[in-house]
Each structure stands twice: as structure tokens, then as C-alpha cells.
C-alpha atoms as a PDB file:
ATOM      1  CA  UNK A   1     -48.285-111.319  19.312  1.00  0.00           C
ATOM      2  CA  UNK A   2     -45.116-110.089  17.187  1.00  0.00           C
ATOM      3  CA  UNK A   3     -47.104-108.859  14.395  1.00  0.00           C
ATOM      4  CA  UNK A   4     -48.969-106.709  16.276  1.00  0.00           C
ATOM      5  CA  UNK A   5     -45.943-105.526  18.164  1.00  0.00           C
ATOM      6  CA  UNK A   6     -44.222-105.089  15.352  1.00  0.00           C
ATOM      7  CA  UNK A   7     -47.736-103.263  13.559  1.00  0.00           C
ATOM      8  CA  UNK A   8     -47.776-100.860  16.372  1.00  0.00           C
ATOM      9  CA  UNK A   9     -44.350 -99.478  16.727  1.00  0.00           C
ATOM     10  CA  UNK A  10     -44.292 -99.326  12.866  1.00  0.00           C
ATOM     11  CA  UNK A  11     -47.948 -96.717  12.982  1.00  0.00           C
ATOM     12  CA  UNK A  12     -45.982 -94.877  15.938  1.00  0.00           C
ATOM     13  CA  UNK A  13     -43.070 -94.557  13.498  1.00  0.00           C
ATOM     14  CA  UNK A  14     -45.464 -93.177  11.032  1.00  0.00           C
ATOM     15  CA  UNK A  15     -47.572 -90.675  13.047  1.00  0.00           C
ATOM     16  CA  UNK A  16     -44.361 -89.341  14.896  1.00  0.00           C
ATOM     17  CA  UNK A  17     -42.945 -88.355  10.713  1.00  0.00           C
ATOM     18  CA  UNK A  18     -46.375 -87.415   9.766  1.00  0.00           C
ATOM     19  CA  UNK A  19     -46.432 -85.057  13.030  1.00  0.00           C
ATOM     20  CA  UNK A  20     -42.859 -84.220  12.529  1.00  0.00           C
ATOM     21  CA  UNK A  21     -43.861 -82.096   8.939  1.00  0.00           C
ATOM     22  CA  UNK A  22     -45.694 -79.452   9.895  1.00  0.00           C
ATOM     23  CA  UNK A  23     -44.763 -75.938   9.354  1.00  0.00           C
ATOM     24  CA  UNK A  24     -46.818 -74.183  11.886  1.00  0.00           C
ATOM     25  CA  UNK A  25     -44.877 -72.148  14.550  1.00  0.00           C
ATOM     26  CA  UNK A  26     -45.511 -72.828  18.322  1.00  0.00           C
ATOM     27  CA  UNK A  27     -46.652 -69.308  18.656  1.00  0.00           C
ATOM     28  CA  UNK A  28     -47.804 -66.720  16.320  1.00  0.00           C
ATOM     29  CA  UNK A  29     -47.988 -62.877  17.145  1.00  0.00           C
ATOM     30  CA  UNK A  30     -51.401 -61.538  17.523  1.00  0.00           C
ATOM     31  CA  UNK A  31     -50.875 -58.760  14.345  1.00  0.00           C
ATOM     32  CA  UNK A  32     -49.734 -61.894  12.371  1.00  0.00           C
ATOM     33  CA  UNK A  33     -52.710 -64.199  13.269  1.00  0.00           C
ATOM     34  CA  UNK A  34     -55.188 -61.477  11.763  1.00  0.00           C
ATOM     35  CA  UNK A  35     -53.170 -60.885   8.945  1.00  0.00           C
ATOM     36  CA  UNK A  36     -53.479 -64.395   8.204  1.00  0.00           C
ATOM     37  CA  UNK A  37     -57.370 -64.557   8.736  1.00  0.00           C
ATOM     38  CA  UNK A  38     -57.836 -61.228   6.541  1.00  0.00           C
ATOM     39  CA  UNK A  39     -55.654 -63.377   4.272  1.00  0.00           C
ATOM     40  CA  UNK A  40     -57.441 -66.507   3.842  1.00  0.00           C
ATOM     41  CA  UNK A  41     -60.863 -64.350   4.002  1.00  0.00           C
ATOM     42  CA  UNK A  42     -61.647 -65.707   7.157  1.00  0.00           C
ATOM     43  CA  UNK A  43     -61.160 -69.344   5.818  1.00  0.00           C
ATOM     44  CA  UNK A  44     -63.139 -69.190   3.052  1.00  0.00           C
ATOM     45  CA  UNK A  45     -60.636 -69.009   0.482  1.00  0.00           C
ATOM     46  CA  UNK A  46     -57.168 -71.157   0.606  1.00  0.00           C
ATOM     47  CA  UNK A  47     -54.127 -69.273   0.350  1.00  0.00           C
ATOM     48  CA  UNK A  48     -50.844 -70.148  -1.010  1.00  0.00           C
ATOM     49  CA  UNK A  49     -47.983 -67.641  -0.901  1.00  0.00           C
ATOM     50  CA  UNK A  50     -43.929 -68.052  -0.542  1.00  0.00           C
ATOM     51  CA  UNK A  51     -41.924 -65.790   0.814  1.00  0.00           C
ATOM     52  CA  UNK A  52     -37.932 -64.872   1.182  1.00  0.00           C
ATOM     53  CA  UNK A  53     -35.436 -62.449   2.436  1.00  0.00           C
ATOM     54  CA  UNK A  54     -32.272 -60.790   1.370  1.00  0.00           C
ATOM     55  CA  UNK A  55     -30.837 -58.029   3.944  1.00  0.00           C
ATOM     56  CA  UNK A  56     -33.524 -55.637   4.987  1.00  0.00           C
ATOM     57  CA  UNK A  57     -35.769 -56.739   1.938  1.00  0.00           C
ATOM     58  CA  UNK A  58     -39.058 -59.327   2.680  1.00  0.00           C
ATOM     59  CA  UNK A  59     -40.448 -60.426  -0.308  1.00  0.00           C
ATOM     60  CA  UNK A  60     -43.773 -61.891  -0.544  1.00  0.00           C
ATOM     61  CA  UNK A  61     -45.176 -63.572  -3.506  1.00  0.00           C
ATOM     62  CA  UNK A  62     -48.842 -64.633  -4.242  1.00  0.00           C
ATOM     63  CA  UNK A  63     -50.631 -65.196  -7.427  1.00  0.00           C
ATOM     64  CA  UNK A  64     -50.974 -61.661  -8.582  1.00  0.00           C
ATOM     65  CA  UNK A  65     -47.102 -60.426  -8.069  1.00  0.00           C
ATOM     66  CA  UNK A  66     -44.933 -59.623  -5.148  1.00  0.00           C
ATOM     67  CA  UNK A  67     -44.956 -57.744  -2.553  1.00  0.00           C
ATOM     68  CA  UNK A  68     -41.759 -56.084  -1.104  1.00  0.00           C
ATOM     69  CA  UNK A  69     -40.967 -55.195   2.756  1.00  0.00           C
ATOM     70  CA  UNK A  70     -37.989 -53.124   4.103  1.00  0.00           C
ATOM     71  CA  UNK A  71     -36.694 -53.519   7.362  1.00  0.00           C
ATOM     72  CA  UNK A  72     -37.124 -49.810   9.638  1.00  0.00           C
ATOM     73  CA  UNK A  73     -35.411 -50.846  13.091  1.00  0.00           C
ATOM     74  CA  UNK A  74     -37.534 -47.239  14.407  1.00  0.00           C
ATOM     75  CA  UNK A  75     -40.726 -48.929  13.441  1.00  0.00           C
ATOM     76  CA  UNK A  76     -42.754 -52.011  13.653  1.00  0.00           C
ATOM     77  CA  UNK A  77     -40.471 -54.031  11.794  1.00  0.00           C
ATOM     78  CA  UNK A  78     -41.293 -54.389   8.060  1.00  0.00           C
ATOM     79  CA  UNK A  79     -42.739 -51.517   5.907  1.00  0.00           C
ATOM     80  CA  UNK A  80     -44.425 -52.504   2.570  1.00  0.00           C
ATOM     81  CA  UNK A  81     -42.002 -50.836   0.214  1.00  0.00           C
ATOM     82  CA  UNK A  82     -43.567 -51.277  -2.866  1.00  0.00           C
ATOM     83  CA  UNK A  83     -45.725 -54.727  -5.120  1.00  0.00           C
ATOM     84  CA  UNK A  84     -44.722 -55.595  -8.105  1.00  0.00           C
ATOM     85  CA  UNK A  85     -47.235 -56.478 -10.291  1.00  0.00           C
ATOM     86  CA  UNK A  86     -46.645 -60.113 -12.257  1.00  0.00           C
ATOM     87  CA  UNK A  87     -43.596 -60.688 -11.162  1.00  0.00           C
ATOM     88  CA  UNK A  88     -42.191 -64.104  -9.338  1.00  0.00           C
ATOM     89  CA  UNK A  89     -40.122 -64.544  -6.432  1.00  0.00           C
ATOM     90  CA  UNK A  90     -37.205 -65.339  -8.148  1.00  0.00           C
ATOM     91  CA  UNK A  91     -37.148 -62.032 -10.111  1.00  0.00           C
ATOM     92  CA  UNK A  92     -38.159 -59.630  -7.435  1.00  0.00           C
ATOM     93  CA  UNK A  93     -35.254 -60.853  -5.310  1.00  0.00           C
ATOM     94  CA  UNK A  94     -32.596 -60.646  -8.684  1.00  0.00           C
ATOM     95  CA  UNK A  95     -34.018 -57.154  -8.438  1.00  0.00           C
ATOM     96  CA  UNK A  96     -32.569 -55.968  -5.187  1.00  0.00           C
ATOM     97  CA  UNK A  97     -29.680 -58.322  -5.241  1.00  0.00           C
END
């Protein structure tokens, strides 16, 4: 009877990590959701992206370049400032550094 015991608290170990990973918020903003769907072409197409922040500045990349954001406080948040075609993260954010 040990084994199994010992089987059982080890898969509960497991799924709680496995369950532990995920990167999805508990809530999303409705705006946000259909930006997502629009993204992902209404889940026909998978989408990979990364995105990061310096001051006002939101910077996101996909394949084709990099989008940049700046913060208006008056507004909804984040205005798309300009996309910068080809470039990475990592040089769009040396850019406004």
C-alpha cells in the first residue's frame, strides 16, 4: 500500500508544478481579450510575441518588428507611438533608453 501512497502524493506533486506554470492572468480586460482574438485570427493562427517596458514606453515585439506604446495618463492608457520595422526587442528598448 506504500507504493501507491507514495505514487500518489508524488503525481499531486507533479500536477500542483505543472499547474503552478502558467502565465495566464486571473482576469483579462474585455479590450484586451479581443485584441488577443484579432491577434491569434480568431485561433487560427498561433501567436508568439514578447513584450517590455521602460518608463512610459511599451514595447511589443512580433516577427515582423516592434511596436512602440507611450503612456498618456489623459487617455486610455497606451498610445501606439510608432513600429519599427525589423527590429528586436533588445534594440528598440536601447533606442529609448
Amino acid at each position: 500500500m506504500r507504493p501507491h501512497n507514495l505514487f500518489i502524493v508524488i503525481l499531486f506533486a507533479v500536477t500542483a508544478a505543472a499547474a503552478a506554470k502558467t502565465i495566464a492572468p486571473p482576469a483579462i480586460p474585455h479590450p484586451m481579450a479581443m485584441y488577443l482574438q484579432t491577434l491569434s485570427n480568431d485561433g487560427k493562427d498561433k501567436v508568439t510575441f514578447r513584450a517590455s517596458a521602460i518608463g512610459t514606453h511599451f514595447f511589443l515585439e512580433e516577427p515582423a518588428g516592434v511596436t512602440v506604446y507611450v503612456y498618456e495618463e489623459a487617455s486610455v492608457g497606451y498610445r501606439k507611438e510608432t513600429f519599427l520595422k525589423g527590429a528586436t526587442l533588445a534594440k528598440a528598448m536601447k533606442r529609448y533608453r
